[in-house]
N, C-alpha and C. Protein backbone atom coordinates (compact mmCIF):
# COMPACT_ATOMS: atom_id res chain seq x y z
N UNK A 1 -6.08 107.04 46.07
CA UNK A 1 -6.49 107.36 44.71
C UNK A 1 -5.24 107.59 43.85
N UNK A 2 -5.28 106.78 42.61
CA UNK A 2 -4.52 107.50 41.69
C UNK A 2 -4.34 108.54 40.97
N UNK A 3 -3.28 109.57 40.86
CA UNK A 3 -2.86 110.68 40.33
C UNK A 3 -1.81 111.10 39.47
N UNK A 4 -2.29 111.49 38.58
CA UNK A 4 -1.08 112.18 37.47
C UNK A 4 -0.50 113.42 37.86
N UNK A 5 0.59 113.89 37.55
CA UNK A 5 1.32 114.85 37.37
C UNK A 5 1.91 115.19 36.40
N UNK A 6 1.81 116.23 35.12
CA UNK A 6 2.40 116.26 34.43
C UNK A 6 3.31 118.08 34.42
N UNK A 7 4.48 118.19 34.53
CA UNK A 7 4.96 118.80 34.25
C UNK A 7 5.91 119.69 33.34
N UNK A 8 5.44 120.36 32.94
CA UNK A 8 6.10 120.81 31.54
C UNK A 8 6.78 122.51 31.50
N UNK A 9 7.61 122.39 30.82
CA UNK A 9 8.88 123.41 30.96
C UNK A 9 8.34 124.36 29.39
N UNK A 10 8.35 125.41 29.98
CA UNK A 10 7.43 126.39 28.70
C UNK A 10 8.43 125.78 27.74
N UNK A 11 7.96 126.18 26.38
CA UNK A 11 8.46 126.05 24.75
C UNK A 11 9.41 127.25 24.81
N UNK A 12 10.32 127.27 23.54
CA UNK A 12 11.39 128.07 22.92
C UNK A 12 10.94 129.30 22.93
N UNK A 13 11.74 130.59 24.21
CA UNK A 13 11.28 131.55 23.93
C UNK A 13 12.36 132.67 23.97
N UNK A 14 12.21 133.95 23.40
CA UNK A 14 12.62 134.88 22.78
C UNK A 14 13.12 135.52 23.87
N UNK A 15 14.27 136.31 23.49
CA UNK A 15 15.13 137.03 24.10
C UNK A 15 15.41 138.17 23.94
N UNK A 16 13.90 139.01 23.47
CA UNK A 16 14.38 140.16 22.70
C UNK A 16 14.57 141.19 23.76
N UNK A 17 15.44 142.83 22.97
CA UNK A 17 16.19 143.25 24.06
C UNK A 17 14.82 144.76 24.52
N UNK A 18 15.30 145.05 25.31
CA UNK A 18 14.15 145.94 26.73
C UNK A 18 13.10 145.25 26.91
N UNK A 19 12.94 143.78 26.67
CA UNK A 19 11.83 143.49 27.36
C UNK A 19 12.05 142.46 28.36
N UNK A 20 11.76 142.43 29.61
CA UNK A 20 11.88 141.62 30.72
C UNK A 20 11.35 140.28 31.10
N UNK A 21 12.49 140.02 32.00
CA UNK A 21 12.18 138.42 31.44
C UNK A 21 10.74 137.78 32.12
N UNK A 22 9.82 138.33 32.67
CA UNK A 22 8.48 137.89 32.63
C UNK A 22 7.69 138.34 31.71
N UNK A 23 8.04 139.29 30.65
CA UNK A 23 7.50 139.34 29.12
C UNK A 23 7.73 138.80 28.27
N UNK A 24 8.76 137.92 28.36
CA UNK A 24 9.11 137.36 27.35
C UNK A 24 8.27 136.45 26.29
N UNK A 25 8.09 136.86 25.09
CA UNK A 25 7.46 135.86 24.11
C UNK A 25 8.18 134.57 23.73
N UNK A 26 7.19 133.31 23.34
CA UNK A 26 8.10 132.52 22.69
C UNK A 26 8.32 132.89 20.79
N UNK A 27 9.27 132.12 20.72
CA UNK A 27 9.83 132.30 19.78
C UNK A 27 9.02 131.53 18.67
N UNK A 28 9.23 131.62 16.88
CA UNK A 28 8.34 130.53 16.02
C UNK A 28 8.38 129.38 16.27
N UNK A 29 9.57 128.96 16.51
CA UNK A 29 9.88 127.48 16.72
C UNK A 29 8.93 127.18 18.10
N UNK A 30 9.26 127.79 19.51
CA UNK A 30 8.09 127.78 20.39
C UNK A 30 6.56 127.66 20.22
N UNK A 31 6.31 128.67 18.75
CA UNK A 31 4.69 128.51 18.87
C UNK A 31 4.32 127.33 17.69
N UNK A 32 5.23 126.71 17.34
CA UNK A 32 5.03 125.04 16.50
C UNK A 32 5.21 124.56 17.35
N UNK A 33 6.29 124.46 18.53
CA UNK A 33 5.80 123.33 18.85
C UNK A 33 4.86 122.76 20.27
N UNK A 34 4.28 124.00 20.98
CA UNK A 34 3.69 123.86 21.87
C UNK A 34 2.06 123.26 21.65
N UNK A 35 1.87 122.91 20.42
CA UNK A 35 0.63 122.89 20.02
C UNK A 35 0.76 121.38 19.95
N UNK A 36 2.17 120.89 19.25
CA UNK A 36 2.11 119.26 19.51
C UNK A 36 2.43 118.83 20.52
N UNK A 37 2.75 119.63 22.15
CA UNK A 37 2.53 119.22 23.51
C UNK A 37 0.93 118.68 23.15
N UNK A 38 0.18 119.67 23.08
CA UNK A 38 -1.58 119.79 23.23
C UNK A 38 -1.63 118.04 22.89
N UNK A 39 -1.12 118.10 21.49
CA UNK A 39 -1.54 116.95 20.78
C UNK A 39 -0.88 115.41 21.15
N UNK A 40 0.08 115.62 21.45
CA UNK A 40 0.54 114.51 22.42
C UNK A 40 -0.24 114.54 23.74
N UNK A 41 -0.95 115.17 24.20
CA UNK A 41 -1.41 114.84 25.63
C UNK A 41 -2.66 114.15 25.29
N UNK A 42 -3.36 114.74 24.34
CA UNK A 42 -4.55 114.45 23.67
C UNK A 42 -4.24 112.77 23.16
N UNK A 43 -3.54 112.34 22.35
CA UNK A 43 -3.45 111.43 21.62
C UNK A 43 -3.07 110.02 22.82
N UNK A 44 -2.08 110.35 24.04
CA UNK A 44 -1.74 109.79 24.90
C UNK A 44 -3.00 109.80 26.60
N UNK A 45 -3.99 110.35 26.27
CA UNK A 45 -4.72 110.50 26.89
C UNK A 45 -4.53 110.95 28.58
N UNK A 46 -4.03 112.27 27.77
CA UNK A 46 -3.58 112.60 29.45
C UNK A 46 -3.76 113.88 29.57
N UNK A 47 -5.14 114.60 28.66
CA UNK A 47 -5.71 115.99 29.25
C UNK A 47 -5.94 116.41 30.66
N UNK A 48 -5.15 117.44 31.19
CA UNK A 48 -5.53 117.45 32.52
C UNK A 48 -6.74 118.25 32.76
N UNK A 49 -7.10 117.73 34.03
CA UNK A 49 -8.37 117.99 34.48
C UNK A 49 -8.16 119.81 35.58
N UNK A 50 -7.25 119.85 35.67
CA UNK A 50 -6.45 121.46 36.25
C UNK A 50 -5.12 121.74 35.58
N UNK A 51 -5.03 122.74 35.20
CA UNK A 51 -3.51 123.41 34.72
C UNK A 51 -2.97 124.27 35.71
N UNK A 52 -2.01 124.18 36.37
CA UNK A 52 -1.64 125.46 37.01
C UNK A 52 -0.25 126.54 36.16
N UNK A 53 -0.38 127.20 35.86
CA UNK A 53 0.42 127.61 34.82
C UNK A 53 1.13 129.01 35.41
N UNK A 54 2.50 129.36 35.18
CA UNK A 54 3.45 130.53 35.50
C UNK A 54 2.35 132.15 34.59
N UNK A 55 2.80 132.76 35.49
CA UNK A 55 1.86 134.19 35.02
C UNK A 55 2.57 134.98 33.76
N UNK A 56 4.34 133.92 33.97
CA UNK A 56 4.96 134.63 32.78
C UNK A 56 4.41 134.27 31.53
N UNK A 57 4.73 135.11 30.34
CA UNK A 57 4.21 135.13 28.95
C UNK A 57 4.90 133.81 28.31
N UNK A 58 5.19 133.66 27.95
CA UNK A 58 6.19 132.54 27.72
C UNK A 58 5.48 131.07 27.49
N UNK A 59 4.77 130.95 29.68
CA UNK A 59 4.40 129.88 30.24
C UNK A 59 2.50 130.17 29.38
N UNK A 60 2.08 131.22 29.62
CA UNK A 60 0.85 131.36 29.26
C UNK A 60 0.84 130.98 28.04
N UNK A 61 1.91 131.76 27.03
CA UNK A 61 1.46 131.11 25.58
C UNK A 61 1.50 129.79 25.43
N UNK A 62 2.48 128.90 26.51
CA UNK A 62 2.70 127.43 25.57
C UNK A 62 1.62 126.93 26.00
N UNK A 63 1.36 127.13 27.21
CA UNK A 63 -0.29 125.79 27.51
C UNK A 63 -1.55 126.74 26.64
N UNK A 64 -1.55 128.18 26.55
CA UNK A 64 -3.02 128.07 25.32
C UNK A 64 -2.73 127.48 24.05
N UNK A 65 -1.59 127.70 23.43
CA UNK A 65 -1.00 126.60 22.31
C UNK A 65 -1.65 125.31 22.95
N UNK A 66 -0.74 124.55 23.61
CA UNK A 66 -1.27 123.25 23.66
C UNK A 66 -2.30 122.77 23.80
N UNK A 67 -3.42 123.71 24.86
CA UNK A 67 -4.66 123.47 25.28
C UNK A 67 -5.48 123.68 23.93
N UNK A 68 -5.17 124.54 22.95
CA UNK A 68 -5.88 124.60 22.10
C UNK A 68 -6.50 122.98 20.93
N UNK A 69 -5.69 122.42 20.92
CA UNK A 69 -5.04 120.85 20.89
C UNK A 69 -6.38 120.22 21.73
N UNK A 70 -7.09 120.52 23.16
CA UNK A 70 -7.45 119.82 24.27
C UNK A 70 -9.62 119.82 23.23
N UNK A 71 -9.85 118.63 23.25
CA UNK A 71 -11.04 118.37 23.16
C UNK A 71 -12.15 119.67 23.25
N UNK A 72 -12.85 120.05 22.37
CA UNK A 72 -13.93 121.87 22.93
C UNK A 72 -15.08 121.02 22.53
N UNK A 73 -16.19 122.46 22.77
CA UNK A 73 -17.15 122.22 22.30
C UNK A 73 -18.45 122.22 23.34
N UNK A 74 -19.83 121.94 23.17
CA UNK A 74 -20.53 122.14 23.96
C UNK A 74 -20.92 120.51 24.91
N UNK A 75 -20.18 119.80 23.79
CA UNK A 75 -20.67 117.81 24.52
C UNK A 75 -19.05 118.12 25.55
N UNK A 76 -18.32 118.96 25.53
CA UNK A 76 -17.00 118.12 26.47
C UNK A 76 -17.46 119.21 28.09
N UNK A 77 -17.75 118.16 28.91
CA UNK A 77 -18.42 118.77 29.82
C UNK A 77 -17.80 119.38 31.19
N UNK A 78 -15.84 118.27 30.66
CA UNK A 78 -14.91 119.04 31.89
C UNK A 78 -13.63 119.18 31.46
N UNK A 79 -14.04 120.28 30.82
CA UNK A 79 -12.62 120.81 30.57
C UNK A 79 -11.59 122.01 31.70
N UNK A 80 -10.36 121.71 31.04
CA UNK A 80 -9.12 121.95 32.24
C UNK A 80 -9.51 123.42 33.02
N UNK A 81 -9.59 123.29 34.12
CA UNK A 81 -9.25 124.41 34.92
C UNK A 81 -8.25 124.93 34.89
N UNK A 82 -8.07 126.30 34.57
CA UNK A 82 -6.59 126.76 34.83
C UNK A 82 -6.46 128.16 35.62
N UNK A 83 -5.37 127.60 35.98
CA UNK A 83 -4.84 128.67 37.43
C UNK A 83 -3.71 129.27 37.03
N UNK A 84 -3.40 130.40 37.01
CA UNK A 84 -2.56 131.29 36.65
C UNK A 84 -2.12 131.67 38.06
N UNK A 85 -0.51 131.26 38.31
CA UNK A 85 0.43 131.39 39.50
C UNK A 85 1.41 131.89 39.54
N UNK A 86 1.55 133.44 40.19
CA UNK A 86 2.70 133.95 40.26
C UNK A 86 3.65 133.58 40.79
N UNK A 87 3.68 132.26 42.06
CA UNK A 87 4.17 131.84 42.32
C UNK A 87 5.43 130.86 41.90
N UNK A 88 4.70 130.75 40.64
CA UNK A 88 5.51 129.67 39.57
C UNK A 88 6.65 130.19 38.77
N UNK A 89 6.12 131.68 38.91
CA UNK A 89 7.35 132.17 38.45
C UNK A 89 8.65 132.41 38.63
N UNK A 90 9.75 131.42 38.04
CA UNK A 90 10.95 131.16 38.79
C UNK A 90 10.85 130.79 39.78
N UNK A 91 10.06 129.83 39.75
CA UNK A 91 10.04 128.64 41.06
C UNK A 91 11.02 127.78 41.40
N UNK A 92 11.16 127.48 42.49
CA UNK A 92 12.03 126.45 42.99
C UNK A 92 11.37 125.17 42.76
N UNK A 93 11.74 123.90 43.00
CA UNK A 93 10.98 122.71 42.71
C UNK A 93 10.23 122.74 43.92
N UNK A 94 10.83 123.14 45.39
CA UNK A 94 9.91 123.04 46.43
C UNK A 94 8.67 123.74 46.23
N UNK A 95 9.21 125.09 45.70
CA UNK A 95 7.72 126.24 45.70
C UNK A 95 6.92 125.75 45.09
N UNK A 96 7.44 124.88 43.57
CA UNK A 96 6.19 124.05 42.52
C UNK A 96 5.34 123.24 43.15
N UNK A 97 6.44 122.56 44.36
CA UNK A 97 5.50 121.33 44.91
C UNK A 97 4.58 121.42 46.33
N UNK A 98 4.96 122.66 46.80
CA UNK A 98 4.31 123.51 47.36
C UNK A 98 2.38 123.82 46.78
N UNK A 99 2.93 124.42 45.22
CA UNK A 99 1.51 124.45 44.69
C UNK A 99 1.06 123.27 44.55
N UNK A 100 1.33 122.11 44.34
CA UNK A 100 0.80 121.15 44.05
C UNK A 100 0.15 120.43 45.08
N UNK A 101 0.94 120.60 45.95
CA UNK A 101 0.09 120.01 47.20
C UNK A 101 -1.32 120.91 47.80
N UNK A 102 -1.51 121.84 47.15
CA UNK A 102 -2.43 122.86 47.24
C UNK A 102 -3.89 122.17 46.52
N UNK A 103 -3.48 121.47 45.64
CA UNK A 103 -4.44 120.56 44.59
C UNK A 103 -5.58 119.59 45.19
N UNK A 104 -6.81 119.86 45.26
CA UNK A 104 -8.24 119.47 45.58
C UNK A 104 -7.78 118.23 45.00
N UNK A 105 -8.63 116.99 46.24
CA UNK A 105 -8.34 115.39 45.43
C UNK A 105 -9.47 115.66 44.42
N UNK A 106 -10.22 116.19 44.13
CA UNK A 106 -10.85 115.64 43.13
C UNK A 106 -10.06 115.91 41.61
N UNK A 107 -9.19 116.54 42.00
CA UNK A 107 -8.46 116.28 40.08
C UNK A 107 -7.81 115.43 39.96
N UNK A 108 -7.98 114.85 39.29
CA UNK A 108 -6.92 113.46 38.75
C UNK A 108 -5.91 113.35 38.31
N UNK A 109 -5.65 114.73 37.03
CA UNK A 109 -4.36 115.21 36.59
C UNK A 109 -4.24 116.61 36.74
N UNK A 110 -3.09 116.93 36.99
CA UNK A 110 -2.94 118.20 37.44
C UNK A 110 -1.79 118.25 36.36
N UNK A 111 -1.66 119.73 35.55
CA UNK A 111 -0.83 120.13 34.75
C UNK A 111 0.14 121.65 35.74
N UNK A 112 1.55 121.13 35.42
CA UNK A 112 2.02 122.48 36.28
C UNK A 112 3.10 122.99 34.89
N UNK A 113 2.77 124.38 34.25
CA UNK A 113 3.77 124.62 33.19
C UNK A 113 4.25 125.82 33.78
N UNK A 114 5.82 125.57 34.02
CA UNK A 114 6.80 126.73 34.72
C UNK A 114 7.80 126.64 33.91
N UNK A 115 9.33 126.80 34.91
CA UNK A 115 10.34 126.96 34.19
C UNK A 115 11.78 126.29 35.04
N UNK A 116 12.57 126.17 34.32
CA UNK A 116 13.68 125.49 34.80
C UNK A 116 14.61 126.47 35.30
N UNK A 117 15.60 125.96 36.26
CA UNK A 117 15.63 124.43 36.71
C UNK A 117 14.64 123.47 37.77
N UNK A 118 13.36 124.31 37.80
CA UNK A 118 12.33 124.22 39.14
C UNK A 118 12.24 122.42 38.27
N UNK A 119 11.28 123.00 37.28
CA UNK A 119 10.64 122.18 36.69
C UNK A 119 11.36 120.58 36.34
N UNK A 120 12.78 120.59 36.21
CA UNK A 120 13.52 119.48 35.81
C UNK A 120 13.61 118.69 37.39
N UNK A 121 14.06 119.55 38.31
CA UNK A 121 14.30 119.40 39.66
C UNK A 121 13.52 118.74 40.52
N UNK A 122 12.11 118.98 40.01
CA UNK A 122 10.72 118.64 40.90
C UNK A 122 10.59 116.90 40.29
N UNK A 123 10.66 117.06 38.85
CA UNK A 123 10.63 116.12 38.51
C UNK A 123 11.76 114.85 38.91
N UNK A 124 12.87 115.03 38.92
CA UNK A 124 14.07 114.28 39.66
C UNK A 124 13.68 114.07 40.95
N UNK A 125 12.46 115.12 42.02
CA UNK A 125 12.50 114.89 43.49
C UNK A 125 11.88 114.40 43.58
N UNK A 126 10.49 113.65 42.75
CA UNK A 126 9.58 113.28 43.16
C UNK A 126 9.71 111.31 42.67
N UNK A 127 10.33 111.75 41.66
CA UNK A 127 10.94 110.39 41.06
C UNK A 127 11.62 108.77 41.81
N UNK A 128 10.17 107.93 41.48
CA UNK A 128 11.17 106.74 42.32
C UNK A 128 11.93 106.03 41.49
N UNK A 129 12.49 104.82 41.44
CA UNK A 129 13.40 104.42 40.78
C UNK A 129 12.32 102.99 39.94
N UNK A 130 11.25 103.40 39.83
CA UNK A 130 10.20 102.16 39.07
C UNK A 130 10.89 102.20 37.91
N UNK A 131 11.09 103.30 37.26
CA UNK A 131 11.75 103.67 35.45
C UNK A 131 13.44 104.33 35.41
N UNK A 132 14.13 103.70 35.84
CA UNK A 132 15.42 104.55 35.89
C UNK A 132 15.91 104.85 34.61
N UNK A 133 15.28 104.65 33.49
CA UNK A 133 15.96 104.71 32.32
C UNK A 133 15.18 106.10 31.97
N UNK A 134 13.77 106.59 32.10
CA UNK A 134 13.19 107.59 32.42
C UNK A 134 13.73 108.66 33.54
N UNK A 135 13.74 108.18 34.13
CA UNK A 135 14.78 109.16 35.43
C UNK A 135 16.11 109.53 34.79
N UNK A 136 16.89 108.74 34.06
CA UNK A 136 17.93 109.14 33.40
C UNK A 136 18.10 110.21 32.27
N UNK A 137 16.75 109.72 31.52
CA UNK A 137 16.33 110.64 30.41
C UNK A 137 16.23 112.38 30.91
N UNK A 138 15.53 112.42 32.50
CA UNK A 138 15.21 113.87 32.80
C UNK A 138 16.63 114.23 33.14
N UNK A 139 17.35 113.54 33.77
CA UNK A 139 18.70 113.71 34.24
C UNK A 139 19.40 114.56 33.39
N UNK A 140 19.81 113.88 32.47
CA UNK A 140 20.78 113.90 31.17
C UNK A 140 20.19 115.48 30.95
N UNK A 141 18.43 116.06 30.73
CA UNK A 141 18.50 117.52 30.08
C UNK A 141 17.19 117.74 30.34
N UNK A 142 16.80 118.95 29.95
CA UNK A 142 15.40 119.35 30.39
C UNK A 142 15.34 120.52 29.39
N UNK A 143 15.20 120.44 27.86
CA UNK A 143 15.02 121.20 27.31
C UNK A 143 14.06 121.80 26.99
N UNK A 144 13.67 122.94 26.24
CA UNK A 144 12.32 123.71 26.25
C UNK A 144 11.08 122.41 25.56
N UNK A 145 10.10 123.13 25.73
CA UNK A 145 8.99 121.99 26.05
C UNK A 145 9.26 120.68 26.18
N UNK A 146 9.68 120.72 27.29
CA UNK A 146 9.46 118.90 27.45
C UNK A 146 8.18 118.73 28.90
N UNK A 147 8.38 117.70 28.82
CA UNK A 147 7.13 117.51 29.51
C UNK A 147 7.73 115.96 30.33
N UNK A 148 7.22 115.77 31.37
CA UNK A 148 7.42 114.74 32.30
C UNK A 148 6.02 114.16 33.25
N UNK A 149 5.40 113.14 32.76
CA UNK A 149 4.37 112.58 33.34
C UNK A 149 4.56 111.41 34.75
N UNK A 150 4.02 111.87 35.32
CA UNK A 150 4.30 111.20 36.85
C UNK A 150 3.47 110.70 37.55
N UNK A 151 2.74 109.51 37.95
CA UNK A 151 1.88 108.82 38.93
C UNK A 151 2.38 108.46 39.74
N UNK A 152 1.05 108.87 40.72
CA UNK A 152 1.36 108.13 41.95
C UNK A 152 0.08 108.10 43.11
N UNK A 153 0.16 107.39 43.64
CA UNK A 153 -0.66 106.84 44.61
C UNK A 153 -1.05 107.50 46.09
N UNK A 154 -2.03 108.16 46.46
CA UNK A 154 -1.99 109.06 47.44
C UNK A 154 -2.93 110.03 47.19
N UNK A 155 -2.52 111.09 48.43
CA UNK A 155 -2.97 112.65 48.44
C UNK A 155 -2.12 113.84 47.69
N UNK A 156 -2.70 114.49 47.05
CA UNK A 156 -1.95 115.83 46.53
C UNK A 156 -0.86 116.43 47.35
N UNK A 157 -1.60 116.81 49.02
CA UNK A 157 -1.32 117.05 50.02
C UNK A 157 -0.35 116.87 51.09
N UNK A 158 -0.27 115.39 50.17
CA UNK A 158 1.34 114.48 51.15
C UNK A 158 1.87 114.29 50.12
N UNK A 159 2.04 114.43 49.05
CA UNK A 159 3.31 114.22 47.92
C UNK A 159 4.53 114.25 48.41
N UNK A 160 5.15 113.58 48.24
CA UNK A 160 6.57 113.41 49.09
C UNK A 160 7.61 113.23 47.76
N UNK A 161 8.88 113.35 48.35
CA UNK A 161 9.89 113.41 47.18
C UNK A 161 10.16 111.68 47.39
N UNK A 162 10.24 110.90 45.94
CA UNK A 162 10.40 109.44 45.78
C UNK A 162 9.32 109.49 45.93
N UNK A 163 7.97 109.44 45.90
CA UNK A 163 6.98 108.69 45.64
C UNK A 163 6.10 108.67 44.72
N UNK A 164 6.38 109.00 43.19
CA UNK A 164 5.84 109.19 42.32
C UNK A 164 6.74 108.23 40.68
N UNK A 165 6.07 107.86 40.06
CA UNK A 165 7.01 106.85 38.91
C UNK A 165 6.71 107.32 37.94
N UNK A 166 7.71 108.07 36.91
CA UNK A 166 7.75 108.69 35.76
C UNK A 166 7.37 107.74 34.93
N UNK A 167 6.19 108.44 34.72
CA UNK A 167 5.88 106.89 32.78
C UNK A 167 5.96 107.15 31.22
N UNK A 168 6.36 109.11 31.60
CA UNK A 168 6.35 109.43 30.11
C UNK A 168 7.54 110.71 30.39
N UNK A 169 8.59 110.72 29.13
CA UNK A 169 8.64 112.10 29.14
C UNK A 169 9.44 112.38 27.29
N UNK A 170 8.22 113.38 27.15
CA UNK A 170 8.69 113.32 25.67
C UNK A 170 8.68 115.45 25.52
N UNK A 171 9.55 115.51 24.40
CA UNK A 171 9.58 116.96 24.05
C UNK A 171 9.53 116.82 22.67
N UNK A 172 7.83 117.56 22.11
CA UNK A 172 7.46 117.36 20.93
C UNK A 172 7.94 118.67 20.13
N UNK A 173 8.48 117.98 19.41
CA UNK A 173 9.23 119.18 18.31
C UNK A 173 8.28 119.10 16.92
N UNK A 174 8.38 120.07 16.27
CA UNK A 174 7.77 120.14 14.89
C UNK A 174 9.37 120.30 13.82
């Protein structure tokens, strides 16, 4: 079966002082532009069908920003599951892909929003060389909200590093 992966690196967030860095808020610029993640996923048709998202504040605000963006209402009959993972917090790329392999085949796209360098890392490990000019793109930087879309062919379960082909990776700014 085919499967998406999209991974995304929370939006621009704040550094203010006595508060710790799993409180951290994002910043204005963060809460513009996590909403045109939403809308780029929406427009590119790549709402996921599960979110697994970091428990930090940061990670929570950018995917309800973006999700807010995601199709509602009483006709949309499957909207995203989301999983809130402490695990994600300051994850390694293994620990990310760890959760991911955790992922029921029945979702098709799975959304994982954490933090770097997990998030840039996972994406480089899983990466085959179908798009090297995409692979180059994550290379070169992994700045706040960006996002990296990844298919591939298989089980959640056996995800292996190289077997997945980056087809998108954009960081929507306002």
């Amino acid at each position: 079966m085919r499967h998406t992966l999209i991974l995304l690196r929370h939006a621009k967030s704040d550094w203010p002082d006595g508060v710790a860095d799993h409180d951290r808020p994002l910043t204005d610029r963060g809460r513009r532009d996590a909403p045109r993640t939403g809308a780029w996923l929406v427009a590119n048709g790549r709402v996921p069908d599960r979110a697994a998202v970091s428990t930090a504040l940061r990670t929570q605000q950018t995917y309800g920003l973006a999700a807010e963006a995601f199709p509602s209402g009483p006709e949309v009959l499957n909207k995203p599951e989301v999983l809130n993972k402490d695990e994600l917090y300051a994850a390694s790329a293994g620990e990310m892909l760890e959760v991911v392999r955790e992922t029921p085949e029945s979702v098709g796209t799975l959304m994982v929003v954490s933090h770097n360098p997990g998030t840039q890392y996972l994406a480089l490990a899983l990466a085959d060389e179908t798009n090297p000019e995409l692979v180059a793109k994550v290379h070169a930087g992994y700045p706040t909200n960006t996002l990296t879309v990844l298919e591939f062919d298989g089980t959640w379960a056996t995800l292996d590093p190289a077997a997945a082909s980056i087809v998108a990776v954009e960081s929507p700014r306002g």
